[in-house]
PDB file of N, CA and C in Angstrom:
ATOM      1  N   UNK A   1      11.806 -14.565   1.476  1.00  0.00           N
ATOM      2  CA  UNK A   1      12.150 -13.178   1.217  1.00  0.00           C
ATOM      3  C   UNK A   1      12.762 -13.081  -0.180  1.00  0.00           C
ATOM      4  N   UNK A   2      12.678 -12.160  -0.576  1.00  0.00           N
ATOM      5  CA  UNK A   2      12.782 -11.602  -2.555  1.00  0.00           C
ATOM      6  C   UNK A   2      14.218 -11.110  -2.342  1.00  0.00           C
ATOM      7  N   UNK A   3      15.139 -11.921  -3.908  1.00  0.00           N
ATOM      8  CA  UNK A   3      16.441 -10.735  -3.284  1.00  0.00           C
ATOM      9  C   UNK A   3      16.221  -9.470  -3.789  1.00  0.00           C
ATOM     10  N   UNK A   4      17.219  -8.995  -3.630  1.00  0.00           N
ATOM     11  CA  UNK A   4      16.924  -7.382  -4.350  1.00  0.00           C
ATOM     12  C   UNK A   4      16.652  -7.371  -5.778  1.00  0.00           C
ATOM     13  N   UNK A   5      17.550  -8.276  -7.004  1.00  0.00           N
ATOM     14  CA  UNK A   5      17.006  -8.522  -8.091  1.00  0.00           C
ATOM     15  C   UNK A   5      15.369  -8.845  -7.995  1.00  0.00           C
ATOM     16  N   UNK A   6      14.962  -9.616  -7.831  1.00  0.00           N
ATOM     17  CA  UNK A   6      13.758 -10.422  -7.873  1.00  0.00           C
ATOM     18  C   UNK A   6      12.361  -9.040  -7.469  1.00  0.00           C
ATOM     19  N   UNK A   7      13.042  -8.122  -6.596  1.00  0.00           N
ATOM     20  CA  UNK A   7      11.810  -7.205  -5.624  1.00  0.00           C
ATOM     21  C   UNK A   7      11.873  -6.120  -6.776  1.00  0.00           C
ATOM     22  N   UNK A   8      13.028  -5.495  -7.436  1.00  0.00           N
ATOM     23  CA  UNK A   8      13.426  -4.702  -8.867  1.00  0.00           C
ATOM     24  C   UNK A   8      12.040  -5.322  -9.919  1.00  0.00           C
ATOM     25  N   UNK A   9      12.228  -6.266 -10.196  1.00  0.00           N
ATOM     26  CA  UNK A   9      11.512  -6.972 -11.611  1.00  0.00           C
ATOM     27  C   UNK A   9      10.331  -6.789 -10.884  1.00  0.00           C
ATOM     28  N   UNK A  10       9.922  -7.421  -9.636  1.00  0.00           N
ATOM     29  CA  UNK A  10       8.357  -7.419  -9.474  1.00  0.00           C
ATOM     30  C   UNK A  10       7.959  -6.016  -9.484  1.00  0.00           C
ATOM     31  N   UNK A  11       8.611  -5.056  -9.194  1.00  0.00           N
ATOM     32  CA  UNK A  11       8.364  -3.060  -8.988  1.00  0.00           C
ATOM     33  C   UNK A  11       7.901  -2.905 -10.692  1.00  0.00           C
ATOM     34  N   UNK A  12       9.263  -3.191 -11.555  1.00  0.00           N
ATOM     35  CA  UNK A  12       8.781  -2.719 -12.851  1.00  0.00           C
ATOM     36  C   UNK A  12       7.690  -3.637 -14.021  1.00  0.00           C
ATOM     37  N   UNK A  13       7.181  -4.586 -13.424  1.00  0.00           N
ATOM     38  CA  UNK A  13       6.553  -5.341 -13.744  1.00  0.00           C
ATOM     39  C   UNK A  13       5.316  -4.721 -13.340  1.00  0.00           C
ATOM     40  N   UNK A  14       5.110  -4.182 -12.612  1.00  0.00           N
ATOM     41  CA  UNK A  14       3.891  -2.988 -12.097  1.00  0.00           C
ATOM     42  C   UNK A  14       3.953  -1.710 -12.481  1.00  0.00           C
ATOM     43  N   UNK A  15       5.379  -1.278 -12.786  1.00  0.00           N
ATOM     44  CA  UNK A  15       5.184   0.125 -13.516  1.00  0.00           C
ATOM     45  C   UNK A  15       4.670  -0.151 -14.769  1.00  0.00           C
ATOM     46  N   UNK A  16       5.286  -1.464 -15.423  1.00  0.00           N
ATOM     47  CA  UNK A  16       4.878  -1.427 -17.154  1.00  0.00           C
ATOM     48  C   UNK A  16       2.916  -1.782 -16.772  1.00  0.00           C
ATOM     49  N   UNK A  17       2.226  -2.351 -15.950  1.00  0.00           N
ATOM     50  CA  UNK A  17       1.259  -2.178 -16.108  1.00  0.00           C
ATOM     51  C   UNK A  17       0.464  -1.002 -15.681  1.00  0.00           C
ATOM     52  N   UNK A  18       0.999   0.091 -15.932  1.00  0.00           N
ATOM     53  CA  UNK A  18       0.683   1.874 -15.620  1.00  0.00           C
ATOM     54  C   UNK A  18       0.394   1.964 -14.219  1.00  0.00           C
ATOM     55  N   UNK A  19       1.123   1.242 -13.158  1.00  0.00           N
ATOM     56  CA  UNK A  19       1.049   1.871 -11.912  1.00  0.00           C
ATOM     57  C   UNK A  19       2.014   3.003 -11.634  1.00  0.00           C
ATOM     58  N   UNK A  20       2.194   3.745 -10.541  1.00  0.00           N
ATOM     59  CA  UNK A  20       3.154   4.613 -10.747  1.00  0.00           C
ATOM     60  C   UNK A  20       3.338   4.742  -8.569  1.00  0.00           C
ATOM     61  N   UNK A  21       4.789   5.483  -8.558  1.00  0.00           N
ATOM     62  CA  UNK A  21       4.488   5.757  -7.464  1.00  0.00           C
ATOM     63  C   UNK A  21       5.970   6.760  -7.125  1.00  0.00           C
ATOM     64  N   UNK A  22       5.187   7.969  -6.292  1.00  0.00           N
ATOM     65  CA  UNK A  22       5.458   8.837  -5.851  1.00  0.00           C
ATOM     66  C   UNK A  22       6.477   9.305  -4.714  1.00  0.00           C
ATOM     67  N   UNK A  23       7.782   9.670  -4.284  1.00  0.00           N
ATOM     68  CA  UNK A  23       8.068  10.192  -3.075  1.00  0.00           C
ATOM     69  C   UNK A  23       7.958  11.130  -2.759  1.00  0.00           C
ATOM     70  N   UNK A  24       7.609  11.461  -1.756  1.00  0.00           N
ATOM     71  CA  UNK A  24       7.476  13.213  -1.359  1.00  0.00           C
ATOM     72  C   UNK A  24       8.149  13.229  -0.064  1.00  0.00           C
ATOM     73  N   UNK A  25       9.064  14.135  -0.070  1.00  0.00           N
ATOM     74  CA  UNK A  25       9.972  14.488   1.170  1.00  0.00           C
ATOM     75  C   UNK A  25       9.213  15.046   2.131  1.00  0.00           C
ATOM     76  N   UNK A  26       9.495  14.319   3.525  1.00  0.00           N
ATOM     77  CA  UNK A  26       8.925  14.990   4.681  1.00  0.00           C
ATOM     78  C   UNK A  26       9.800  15.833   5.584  1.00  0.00           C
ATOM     79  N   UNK A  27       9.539  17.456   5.741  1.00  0.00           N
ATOM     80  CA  UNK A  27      10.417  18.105   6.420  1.00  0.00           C
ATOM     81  C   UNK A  27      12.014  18.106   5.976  1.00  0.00           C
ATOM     82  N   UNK A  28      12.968  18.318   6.531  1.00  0.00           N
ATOM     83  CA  UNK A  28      14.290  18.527   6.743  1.00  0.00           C
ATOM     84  C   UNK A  28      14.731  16.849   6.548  1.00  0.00           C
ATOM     85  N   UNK A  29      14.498  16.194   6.401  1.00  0.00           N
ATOM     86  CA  UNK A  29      14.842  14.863   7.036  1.00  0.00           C
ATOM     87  C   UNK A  29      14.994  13.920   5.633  1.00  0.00           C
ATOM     88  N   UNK A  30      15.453  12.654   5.385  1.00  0.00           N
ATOM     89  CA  UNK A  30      16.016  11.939   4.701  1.00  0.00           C
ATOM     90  C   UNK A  30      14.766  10.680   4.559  1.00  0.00           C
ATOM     91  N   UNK A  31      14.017  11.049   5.557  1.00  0.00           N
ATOM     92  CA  UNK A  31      12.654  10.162   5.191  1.00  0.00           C
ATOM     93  C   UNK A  31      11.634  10.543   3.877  1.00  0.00           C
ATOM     94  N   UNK A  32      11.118   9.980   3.651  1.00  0.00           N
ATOM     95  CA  UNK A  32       9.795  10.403   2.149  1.00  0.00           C
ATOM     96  C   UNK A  32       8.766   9.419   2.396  1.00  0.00           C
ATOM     97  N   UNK A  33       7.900  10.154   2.268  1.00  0.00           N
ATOM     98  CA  UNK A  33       6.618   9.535   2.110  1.00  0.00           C
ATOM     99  C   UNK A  33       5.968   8.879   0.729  1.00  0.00           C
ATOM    100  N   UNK A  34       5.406   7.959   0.520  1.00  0.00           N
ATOM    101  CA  UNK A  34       5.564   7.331  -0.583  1.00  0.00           C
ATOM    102  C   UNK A  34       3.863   6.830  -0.870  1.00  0.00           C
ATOM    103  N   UNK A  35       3.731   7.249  -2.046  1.00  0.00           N
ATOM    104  CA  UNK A  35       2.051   7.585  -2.150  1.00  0.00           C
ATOM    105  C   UNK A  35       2.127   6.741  -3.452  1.00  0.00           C
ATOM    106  N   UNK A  36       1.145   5.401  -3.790  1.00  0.00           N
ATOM    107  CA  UNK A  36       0.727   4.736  -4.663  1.00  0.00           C
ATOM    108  C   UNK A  36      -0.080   5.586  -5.904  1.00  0.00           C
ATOM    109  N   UNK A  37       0.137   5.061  -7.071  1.00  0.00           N
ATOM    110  CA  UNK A  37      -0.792   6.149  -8.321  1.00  0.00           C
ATOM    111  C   UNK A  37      -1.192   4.611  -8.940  1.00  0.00           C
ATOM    112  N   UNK A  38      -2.813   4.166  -8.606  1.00  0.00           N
ATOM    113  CA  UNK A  38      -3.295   3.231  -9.706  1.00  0.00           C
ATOM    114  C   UNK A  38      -3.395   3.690 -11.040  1.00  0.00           C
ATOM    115  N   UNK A  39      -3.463   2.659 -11.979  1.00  0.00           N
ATOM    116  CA  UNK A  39      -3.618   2.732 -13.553  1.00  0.00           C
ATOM    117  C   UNK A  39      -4.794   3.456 -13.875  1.00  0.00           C
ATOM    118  N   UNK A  40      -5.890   3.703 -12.161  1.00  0.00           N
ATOM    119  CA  UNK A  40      -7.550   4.105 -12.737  1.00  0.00           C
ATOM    120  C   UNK A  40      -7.328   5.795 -11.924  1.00  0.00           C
ATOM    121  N   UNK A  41      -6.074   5.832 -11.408  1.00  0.00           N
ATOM    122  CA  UNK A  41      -5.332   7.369 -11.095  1.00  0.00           C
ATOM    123  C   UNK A  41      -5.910   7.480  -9.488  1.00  0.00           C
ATOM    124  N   UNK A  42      -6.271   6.494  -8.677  1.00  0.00           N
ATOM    125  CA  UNK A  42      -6.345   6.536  -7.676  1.00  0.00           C
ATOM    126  C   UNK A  42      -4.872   6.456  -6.510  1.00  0.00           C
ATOM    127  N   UNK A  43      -5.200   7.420  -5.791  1.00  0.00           N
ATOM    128  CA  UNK A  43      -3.833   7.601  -4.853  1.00  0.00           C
ATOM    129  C   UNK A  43      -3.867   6.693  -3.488  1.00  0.00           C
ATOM    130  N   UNK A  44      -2.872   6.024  -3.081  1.00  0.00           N
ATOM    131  CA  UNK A  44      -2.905   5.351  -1.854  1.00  0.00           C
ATOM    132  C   UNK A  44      -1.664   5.441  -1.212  1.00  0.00           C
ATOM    133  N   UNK A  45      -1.723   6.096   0.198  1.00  0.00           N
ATOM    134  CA  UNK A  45      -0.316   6.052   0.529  1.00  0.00           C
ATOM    135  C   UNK A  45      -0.060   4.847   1.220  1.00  0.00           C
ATOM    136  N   UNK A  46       1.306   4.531   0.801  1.00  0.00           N
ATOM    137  CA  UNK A  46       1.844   3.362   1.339  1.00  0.00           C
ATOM    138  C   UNK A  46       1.426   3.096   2.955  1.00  0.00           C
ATOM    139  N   UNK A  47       1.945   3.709   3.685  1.00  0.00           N
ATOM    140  CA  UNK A  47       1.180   3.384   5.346  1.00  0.00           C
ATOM    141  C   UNK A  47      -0.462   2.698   5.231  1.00  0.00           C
ATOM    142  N   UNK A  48      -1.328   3.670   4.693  1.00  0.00           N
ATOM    143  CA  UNK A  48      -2.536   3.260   4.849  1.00  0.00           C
ATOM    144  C   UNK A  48      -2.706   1.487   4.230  1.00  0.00           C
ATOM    145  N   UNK A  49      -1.621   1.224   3.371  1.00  0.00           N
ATOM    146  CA  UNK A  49      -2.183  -0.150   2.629  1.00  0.00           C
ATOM    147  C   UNK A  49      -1.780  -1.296   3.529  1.00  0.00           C
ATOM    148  N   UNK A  50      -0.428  -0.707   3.761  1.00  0.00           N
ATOM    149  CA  UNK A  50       0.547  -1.720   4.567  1.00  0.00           C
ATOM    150  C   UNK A  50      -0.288  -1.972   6.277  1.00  0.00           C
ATOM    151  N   UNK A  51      -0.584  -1.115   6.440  1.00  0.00           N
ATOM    152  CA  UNK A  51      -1.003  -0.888   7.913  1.00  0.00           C
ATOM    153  C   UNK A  51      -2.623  -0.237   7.984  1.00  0.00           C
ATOM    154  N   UNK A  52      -3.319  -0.883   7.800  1.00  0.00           N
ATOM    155  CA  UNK A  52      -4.724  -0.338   7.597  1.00  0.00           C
ATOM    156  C   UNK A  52      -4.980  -0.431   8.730  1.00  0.00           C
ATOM    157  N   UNK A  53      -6.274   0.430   9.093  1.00  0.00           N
ATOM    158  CA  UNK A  53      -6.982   1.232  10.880  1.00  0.00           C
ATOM    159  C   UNK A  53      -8.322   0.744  10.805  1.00  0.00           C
ATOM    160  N   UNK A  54      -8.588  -0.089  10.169  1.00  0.00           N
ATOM    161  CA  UNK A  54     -10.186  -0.348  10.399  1.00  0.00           C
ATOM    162  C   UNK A  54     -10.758  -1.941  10.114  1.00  0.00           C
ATOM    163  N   UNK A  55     -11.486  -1.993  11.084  1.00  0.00           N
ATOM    164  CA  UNK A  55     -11.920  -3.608  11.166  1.00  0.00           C
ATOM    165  C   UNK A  55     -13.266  -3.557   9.829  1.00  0.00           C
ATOM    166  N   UNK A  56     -13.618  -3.570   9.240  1.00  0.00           N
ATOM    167  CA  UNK A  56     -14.971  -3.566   8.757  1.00  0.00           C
ATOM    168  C   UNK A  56     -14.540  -4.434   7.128  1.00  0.00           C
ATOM    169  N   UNK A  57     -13.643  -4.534   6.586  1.00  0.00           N
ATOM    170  CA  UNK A  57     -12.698  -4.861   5.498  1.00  0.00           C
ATOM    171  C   UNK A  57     -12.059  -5.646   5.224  1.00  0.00           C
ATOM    172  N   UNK A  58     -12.225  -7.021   4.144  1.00  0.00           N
ATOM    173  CA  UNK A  58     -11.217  -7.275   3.877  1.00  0.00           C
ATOM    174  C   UNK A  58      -9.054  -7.027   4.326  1.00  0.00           C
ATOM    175  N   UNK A  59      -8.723  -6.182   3.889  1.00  0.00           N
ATOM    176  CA  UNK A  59      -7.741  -6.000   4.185  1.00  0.00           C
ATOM    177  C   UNK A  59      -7.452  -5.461   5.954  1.00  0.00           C
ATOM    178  N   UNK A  60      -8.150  -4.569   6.421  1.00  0.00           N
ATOM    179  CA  UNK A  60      -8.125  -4.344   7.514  1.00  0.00           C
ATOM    180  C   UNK A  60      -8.376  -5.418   8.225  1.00  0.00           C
ATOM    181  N   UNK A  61      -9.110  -6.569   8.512  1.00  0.00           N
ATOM    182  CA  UNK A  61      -9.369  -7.284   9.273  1.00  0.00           C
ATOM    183  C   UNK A  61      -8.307  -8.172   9.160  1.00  0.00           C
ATOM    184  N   UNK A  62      -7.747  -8.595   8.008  1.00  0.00           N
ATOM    185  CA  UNK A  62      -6.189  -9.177   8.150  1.00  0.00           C
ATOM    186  C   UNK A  62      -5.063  -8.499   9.223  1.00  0.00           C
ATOM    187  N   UNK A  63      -5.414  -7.356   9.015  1.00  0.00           N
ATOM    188  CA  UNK A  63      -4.342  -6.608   9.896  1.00  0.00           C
ATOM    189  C   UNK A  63      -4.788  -6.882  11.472  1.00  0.00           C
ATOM    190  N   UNK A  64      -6.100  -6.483  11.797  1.00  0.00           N
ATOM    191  CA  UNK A  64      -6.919  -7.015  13.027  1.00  0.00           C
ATOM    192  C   UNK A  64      -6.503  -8.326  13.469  1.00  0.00           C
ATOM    193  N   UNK A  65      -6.239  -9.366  13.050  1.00  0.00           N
ATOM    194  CA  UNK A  65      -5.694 -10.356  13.472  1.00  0.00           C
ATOM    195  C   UNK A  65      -4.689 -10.047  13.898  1.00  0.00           C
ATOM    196  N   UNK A  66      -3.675  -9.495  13.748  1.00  0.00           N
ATOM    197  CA  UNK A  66      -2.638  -9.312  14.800  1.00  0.00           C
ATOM    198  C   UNK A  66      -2.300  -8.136  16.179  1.00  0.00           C
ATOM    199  N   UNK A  67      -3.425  -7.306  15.409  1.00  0.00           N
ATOM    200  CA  UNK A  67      -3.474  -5.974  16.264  1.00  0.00           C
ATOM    201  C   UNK A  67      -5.182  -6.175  16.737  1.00  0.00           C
ATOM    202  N   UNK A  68      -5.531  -6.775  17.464  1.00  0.00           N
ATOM    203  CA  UNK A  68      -6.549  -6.193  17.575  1.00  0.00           C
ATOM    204  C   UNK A  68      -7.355  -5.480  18.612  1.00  0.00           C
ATOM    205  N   UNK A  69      -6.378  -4.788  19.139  1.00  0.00           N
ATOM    206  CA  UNK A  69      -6.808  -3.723  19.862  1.00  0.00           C
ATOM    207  C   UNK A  69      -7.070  -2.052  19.303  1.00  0.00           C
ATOM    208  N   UNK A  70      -6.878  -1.966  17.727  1.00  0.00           N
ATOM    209  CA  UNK A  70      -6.741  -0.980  17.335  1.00  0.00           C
ATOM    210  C   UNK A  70      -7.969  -0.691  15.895  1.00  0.00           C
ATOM    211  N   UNK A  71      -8.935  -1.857  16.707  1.00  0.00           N
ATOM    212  CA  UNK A  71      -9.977  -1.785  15.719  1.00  0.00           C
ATOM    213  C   UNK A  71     -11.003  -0.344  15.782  1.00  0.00           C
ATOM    214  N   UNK A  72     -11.402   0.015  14.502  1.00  0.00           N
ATOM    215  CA  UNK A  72     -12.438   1.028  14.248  1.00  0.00           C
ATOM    216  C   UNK A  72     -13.679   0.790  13.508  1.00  0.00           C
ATOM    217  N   UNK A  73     -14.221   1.214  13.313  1.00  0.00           N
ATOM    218  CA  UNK A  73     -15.864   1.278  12.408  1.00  0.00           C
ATOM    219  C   UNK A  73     -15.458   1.127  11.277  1.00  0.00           C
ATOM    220  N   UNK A  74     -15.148   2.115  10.625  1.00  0.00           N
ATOM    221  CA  UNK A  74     -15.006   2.509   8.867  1.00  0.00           C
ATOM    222  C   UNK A  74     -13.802   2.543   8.136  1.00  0.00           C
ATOM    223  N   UNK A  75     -13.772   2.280   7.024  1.00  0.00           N
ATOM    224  CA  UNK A  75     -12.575   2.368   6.493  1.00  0.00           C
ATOM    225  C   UNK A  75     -12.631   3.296   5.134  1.00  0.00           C
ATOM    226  N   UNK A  76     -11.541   3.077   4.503  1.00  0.00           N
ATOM    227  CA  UNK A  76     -11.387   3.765   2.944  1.00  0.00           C
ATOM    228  C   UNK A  76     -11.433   2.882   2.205  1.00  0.00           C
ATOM    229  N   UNK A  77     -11.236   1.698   2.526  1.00  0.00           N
ATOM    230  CA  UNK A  77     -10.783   0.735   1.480  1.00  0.00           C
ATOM    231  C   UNK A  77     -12.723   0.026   1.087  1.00  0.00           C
ATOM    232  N   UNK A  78     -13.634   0.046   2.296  1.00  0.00           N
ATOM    233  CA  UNK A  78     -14.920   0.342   1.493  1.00  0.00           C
ATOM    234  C   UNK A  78     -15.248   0.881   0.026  1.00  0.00           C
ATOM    235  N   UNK A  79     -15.298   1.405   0.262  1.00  0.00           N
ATOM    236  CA  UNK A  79     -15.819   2.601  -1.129  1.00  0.00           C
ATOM    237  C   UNK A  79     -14.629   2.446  -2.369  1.00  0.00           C
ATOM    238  N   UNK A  80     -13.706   1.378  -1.896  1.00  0.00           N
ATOM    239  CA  UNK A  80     -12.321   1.186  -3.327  1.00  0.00           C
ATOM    240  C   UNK A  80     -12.386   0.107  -3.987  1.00  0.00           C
ATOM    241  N   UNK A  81     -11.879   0.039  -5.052  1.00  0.00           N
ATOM    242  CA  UNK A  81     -12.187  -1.175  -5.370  1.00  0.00           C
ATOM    243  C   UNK A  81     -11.346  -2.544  -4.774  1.00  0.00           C
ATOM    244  N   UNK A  82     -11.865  -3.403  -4.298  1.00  0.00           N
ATOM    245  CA  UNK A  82     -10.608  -4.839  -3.511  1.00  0.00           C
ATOM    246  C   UNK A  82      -9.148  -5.340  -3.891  1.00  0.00           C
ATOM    247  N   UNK A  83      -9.899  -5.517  -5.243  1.00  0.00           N
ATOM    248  CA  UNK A  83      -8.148  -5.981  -6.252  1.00  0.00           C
ATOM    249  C   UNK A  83      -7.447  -4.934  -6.203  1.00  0.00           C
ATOM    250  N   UNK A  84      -7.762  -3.710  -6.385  1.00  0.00           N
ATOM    251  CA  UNK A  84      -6.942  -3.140  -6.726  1.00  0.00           C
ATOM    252  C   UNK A  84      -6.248  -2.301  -5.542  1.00  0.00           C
ATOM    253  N   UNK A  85      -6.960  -2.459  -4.247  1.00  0.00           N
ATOM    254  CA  UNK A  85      -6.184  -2.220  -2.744  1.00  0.00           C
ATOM    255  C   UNK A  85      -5.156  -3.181  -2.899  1.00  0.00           C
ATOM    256  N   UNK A  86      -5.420  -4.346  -2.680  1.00  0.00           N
ATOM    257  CA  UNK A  86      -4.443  -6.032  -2.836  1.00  0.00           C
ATOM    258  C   UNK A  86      -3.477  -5.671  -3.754  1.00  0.00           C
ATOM    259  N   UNK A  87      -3.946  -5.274  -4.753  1.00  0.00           N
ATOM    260  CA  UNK A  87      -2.593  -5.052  -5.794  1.00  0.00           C
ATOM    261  C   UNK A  87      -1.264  -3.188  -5.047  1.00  0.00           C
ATOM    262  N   UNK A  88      -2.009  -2.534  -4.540  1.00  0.00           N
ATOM    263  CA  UNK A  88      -1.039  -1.604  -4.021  1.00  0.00           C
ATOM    264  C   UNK A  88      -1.028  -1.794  -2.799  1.00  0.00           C
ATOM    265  N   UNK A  89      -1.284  -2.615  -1.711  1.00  0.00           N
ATOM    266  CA  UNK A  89      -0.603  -3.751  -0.826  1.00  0.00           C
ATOM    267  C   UNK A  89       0.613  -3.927  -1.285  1.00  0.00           C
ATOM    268  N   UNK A  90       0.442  -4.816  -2.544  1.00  0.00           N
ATOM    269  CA  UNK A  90       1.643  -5.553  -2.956  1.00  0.00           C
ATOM    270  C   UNK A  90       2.802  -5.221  -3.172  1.00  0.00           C
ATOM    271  N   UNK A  91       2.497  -4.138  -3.831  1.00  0.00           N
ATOM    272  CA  UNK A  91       3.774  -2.731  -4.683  1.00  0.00           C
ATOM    273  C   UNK A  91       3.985  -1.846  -3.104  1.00  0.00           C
ATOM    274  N   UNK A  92       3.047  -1.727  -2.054  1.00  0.00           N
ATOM    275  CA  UNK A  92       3.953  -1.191  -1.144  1.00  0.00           C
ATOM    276  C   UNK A  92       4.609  -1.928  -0.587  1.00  0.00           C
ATOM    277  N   UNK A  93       4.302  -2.928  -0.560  1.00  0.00           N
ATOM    278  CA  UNK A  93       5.165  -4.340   0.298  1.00  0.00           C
ATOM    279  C   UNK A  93       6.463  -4.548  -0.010  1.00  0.00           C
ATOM    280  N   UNK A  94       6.558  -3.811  -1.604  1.00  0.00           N
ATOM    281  CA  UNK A  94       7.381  -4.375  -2.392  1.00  0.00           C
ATOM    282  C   UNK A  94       8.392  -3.127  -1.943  1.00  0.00           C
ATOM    283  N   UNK A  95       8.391  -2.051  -2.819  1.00  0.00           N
ATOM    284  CA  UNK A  95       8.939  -0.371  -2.066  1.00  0.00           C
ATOM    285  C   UNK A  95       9.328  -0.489  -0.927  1.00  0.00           C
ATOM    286  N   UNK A  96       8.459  -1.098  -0.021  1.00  0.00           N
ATOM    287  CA  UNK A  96       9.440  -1.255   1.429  1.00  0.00           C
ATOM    288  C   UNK A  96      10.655  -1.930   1.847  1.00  0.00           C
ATOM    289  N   UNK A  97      10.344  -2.547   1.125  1.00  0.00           N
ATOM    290  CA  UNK A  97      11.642  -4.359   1.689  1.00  0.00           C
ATOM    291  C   UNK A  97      12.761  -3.828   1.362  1.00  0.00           C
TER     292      UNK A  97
END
């Protein structure tokens, strides 16, 4: 596990390479939703990266290994480019901890 220094540097070590990322308040409440901005201006919200819904994928089928009762057909991460899902994986992984 990263200490808090270490999880800081890896965040802005991804902002200086033009990632960006977003909170948006949900409702009345102290929670925010937190939406990835790639360098190629593609949006990914954190849930979908961290927790992907579809067996057909790279990344989803990682997740399928532990869940796999919650497999589906199709995904989003099809039609995206790979590295650059893996890379806002990473930065949500990171935002979370």
């Amino acid at each position: 596990m990263l200490s808090l220094e270490e999880t800081e540097e890896k965040i802005a070590a991804y902002l200086k390479n033009d990632w960006n990322y977003e909170e948006i308040p949900i409702g009345p409440t102290e929670i925010n939703d937190i939406r990835i901005i790639s360098p190629r201006g593609r949006v990914y919200n954190v849930m979908d990266v961290i927790y992907p819904k579809f067996a057909n994928c790279y990344l989803c089928s990682e997740y399928f290994k532990d869940n796999p009762s919650e497999k589906e057909n199709a995904c989003f991460h099809n039609n995206e480019d790979l590295g650059e899902v893996k890379e806002a994986r990473t930065l949500a992984e990171l935002l979370m901890s």
